[in-house]
C-alpha atoms as a PDB file:
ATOM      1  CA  UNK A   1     -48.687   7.829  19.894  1.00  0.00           C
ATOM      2  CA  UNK A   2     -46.041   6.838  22.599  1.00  0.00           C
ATOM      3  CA  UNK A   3     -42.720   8.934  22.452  1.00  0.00           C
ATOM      4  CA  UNK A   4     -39.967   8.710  24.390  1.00  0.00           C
ATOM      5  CA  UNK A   5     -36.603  10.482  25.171  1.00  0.00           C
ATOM      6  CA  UNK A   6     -33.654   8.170  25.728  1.00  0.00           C
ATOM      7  CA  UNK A   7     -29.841   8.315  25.755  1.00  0.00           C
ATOM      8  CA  UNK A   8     -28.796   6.169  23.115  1.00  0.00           C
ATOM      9  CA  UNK A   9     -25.987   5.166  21.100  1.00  0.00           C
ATOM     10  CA  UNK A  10     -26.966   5.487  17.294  1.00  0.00           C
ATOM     11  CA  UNK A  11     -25.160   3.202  14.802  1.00  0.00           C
ATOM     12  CA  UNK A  12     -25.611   3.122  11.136  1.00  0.00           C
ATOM     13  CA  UNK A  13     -24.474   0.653   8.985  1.00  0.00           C
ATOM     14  CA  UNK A  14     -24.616   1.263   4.892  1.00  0.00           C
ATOM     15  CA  UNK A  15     -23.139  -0.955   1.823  1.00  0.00           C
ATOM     16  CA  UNK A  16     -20.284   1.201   0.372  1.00  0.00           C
ATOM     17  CA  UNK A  17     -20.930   1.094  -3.748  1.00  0.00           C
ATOM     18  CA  UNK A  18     -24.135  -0.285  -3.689  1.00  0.00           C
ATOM     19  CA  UNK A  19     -25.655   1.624  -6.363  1.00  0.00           C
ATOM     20  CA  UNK A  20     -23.121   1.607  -9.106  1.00  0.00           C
ATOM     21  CA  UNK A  21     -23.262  -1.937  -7.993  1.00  0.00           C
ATOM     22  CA  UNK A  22     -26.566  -2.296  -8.465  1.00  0.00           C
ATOM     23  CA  UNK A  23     -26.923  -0.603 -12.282  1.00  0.00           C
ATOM     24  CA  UNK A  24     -23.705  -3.018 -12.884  1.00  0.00           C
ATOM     25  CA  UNK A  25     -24.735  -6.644 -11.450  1.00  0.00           C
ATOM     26  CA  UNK A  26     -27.829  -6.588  -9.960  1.00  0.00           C
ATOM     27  CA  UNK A  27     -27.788 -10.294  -8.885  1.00  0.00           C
ATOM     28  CA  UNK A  28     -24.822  -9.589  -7.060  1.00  0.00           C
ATOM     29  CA  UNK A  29     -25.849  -6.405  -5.323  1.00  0.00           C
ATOM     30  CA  UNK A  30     -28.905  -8.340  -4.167  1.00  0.00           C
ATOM     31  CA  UNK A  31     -26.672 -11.216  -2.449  1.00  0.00           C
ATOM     32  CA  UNK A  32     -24.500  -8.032  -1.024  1.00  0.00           C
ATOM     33  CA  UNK A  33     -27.510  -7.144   0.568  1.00  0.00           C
ATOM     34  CA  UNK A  34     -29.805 -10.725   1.745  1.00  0.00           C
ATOM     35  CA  UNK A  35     -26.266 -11.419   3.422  1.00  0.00           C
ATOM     36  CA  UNK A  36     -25.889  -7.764   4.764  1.00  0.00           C
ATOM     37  CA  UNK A  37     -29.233  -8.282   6.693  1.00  0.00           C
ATOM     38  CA  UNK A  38     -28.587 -11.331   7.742  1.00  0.00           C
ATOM     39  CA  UNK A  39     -25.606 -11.038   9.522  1.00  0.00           C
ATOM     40  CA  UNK A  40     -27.288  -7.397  10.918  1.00  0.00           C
ATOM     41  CA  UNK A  41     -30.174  -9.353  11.977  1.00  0.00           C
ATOM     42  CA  UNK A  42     -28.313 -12.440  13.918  1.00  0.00           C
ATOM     43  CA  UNK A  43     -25.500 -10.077  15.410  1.00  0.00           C
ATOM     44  CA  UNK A  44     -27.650  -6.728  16.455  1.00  0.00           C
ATOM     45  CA  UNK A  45     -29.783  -8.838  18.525  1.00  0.00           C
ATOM     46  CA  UNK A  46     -26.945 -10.957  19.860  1.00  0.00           C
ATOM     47  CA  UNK A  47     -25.317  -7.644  20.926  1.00  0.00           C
ATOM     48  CA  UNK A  48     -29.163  -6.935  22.756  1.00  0.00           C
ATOM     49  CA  UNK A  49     -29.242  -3.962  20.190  1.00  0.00           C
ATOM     50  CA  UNK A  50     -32.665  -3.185  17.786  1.00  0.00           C
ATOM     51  CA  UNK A  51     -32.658  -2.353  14.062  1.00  0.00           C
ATOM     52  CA  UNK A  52     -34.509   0.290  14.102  1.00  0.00           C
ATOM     53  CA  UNK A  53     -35.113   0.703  10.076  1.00  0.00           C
ATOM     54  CA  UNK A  54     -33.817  -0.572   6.947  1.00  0.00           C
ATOM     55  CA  UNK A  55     -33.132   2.370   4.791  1.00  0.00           C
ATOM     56  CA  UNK A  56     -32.325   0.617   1.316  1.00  0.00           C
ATOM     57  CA  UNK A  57     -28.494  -0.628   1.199  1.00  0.00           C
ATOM     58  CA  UNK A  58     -28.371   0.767   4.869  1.00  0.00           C
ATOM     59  CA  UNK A  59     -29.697   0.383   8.588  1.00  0.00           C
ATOM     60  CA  UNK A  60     -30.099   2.118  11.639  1.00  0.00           C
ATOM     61  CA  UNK A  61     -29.382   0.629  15.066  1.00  0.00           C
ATOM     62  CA  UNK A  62     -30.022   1.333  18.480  1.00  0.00           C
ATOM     63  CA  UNK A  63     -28.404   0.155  21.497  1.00  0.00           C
ATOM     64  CA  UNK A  64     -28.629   0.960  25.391  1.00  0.00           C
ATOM     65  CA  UNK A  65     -24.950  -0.015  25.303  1.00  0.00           C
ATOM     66  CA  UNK A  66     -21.855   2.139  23.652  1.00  0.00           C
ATOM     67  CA  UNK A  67     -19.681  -0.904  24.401  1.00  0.00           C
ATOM     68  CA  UNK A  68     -21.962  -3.264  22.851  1.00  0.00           C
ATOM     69  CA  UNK A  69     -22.745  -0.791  19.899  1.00  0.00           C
ATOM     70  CA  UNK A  70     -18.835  -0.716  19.531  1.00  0.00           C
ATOM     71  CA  UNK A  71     -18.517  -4.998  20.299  1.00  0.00           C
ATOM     72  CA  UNK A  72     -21.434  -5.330  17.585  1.00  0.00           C
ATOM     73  CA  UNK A  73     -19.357  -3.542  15.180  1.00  0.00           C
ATOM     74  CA  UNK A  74     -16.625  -5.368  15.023  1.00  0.00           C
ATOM     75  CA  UNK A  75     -18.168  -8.618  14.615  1.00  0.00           C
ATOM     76  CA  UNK A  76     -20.172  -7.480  12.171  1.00  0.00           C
ATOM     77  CA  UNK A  77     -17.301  -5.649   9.946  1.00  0.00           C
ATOM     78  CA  UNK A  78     -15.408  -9.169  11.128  1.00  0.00           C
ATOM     79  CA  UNK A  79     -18.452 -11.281   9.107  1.00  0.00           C
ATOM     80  CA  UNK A  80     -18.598  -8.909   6.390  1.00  0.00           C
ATOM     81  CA  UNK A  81     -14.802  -8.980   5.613  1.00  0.00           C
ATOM     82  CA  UNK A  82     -15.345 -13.077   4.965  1.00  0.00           C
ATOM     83  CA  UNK A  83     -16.145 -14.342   1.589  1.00  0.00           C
ATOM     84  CA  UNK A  84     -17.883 -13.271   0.084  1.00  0.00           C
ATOM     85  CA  UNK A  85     -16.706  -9.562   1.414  1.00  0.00           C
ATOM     86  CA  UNK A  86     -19.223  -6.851   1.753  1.00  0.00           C
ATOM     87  CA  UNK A  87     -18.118  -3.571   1.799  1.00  0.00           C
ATOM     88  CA  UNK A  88     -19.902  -1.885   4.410  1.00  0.00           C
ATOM     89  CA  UNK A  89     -19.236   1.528   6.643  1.00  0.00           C
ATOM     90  CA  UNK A  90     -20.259   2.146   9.976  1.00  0.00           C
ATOM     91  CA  UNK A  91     -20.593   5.176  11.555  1.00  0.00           C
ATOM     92  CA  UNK A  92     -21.339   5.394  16.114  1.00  0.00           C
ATOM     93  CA  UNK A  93     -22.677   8.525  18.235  1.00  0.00           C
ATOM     94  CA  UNK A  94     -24.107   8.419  21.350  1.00  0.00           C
ATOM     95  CA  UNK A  95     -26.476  11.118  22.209  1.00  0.00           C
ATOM     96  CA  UNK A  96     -30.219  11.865  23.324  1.00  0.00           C
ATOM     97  CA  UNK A  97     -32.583  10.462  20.843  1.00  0.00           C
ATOM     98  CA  UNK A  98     -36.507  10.650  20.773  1.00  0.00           C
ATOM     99  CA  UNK A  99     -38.397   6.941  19.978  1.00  0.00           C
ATOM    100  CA  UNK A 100     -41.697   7.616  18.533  1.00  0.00           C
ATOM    101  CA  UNK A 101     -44.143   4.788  16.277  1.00  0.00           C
ATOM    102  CA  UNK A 102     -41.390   2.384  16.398  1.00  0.00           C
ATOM    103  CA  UNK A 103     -38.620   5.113  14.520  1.00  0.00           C
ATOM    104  CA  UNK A 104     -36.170   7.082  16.131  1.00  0.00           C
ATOM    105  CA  UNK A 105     -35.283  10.729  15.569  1.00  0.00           C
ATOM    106  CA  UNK A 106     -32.800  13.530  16.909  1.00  0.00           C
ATOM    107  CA  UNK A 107     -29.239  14.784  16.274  1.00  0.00           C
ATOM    108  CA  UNK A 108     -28.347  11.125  17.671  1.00  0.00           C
ATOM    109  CA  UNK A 109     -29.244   9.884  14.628  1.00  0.00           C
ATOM    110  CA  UNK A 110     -28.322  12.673  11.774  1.00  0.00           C
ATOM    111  CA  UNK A 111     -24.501  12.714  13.585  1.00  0.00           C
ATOM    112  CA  UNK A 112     -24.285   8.780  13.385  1.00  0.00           C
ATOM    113  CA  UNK A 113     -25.387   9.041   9.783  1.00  0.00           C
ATOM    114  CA  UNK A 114     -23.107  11.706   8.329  1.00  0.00           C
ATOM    115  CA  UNK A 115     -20.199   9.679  10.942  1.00  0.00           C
ATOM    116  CA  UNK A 116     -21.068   6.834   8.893  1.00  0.00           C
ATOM    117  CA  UNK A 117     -21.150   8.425   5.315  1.00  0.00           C
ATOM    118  CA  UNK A 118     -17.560   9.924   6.038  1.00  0.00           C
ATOM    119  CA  UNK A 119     -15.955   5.902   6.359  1.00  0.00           C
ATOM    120  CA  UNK A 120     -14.296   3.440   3.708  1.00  0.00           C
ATOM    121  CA  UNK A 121     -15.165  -0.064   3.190  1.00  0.00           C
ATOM    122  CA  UNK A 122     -14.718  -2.006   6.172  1.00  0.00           C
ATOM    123  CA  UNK A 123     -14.321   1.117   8.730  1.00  0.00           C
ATOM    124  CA  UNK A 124     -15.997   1.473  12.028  1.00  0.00           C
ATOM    125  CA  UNK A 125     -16.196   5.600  12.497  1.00  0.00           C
ATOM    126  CA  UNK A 126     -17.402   6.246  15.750  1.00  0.00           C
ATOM    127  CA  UNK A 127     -17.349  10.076  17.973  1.00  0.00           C
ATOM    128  CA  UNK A 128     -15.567  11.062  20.705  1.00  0.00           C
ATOM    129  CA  UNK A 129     -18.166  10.704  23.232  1.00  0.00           C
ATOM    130  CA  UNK A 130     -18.538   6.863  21.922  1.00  0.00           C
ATOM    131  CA  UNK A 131     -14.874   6.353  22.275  1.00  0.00           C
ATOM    132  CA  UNK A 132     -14.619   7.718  25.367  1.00  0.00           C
ATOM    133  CA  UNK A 133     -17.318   5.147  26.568  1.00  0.00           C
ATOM    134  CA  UNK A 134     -16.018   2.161  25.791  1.00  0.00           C
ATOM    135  CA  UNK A 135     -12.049   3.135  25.610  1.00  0.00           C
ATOM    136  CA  UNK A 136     -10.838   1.331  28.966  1.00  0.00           C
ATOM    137  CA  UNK A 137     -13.726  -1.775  27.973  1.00  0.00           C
ATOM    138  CA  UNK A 138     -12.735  -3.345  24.696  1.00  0.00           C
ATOM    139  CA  UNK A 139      -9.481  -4.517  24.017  1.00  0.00           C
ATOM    140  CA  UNK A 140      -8.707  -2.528  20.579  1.00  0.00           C
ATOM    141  CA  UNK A 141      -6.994  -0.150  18.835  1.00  0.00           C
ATOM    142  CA  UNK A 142      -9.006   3.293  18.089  1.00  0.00           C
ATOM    143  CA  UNK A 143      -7.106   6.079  16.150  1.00  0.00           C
ATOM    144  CA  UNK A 144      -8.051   9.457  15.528  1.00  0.00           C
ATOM    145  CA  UNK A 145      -8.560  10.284  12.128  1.00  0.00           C
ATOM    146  CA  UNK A 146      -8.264  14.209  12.399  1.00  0.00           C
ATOM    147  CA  UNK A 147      -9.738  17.202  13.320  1.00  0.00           C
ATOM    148  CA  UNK A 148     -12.984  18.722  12.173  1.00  0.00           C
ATOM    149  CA  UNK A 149     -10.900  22.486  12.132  1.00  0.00           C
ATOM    150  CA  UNK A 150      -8.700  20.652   9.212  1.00  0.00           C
ATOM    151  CA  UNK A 151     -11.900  19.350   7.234  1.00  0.00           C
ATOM    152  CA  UNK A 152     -14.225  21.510   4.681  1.00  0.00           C
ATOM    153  CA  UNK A 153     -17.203  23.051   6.300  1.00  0.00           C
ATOM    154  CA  UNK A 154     -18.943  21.638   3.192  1.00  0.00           C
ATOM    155  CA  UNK A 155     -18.302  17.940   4.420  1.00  0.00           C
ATOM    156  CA  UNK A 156     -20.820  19.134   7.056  1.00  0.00           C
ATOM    157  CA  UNK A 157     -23.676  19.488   5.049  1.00  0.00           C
ATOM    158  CA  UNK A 158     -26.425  20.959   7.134  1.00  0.00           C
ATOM    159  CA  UNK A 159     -24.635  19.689  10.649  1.00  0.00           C
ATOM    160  CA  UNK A 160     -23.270  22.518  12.572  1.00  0.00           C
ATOM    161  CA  UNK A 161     -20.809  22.716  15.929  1.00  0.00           C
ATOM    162  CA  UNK A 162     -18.152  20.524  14.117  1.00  0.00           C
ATOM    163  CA  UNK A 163     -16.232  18.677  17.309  1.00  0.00           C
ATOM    164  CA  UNK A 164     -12.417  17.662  17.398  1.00  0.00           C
ATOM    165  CA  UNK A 165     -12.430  14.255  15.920  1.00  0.00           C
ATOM    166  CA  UNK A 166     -13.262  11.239  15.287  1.00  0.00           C
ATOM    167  CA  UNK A 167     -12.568   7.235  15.916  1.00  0.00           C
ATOM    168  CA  UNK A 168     -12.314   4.566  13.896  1.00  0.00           C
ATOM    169  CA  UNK A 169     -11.503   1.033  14.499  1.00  0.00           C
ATOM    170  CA  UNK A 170     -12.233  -2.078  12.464  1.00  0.00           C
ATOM    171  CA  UNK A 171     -11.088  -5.062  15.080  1.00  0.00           C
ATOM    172  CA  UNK A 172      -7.043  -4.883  13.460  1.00  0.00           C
ATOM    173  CA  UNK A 173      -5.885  -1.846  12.371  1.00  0.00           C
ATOM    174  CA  UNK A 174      -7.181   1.019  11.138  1.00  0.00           C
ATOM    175  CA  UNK A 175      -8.388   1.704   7.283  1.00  0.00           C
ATOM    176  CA  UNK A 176      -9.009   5.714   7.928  1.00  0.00           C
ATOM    177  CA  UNK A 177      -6.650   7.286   5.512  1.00  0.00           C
ATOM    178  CA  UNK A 178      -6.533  11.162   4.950  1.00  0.00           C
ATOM    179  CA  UNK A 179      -9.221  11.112   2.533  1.00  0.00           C
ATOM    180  CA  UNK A 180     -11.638  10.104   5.603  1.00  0.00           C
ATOM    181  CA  UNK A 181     -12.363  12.807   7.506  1.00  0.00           C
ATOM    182  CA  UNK A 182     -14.572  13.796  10.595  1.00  0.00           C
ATOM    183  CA  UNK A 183     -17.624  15.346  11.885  1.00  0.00           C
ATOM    184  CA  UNK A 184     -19.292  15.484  15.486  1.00  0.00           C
ATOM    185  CA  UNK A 185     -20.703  17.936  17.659  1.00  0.00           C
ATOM    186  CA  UNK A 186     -18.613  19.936  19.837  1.00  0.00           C
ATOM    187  CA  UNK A 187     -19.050  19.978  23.968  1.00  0.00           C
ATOM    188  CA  UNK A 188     -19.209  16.366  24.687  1.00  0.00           C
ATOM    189  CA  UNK A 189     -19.378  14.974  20.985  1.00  0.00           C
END
């Protein structure tokens, strides 16, 4: 049993709907998701990033790279947005991570995942730390979507040391609205 500590930038990627979807039209939740891993597949590896798991209607990636985590985001929320659309949310932190039995584990991953559960359709929600990263290397607008002092501590769930805010960015403008609020870890996060 091999485990290693890394720094690593954490995204998770989830179809927005899926279940009501799926107890609605079930032959069109499962073309939601065949082309949801399909485009994941081609553009993760094209962006040298790894999926990590499939977790249902969702994923978890891992890249070496914030500014190709961010790069591989916007292509894929660019593919998803073309016919036939597929809602999907992403959600970005950076942070130490441990890889162990080909899974990986740590606050990394929880803060990417509640990041990601806090988005709309077609958002890229990424931390501070990630946007600081890649801020003067892609050519895009990020905007911050609030403050974690203005958001419920219930939105938190069992995350604690809310941060200051939060990113998005979705390639053209941003989709945040006030309904989409933040969480990250304070300090660097």
């Amino acid at each position: 049993m091999s485990e290693t500590r890394k720094l690593a930038t954490i995204l998770f990627a989830d179809i927005a709907g899926y279940t009501a979807l799926m107890q609605k039209d079930e032959q069109q939740a499962l073309q939601y998701l065949n082309r949801f891993k399909e485009v994941l597949e081609r553009e993760t590896s094209a962006h040298q990033g790894q999926i990590v798991q499939y977790f249902g209607d969702g994923c978890l990636l891992s890249f070496e790279s914030s500014t190709n985590a961010v790069n591989c985001s916007i292509t894929l929320q660019n593919a998803f947005s073309a016919e036939p659309n597929v809602p999907v949310r992403i959600g970005i932190h950076m942070g130490e991570v441990l890889y162990k039995e080909n899974n990986v584990y740590g606050d990394g991953v929880n803060i990417a995942s509640r990041i990601e559960s806090l988005g709309i359709p077609g958002s890229i929600l990424m931390s501070r730390t990630v946007r600081n990263q890649v801020k003067n290397k892609i050519f895009c607008w990020f905007h911050s979507v609030g403050s974690t002092s203005k958001m419920s501590m219930n939105r938190l769930k069992s995350m604690h040391s809310p941060t200051r805010d939060l990113w998005c960015q979705n390639g053209k403008r941003c989709r945040a609205n006030s309904k989409c609020q933040v969480l990250v870890r304070n300090g660097n996060g």
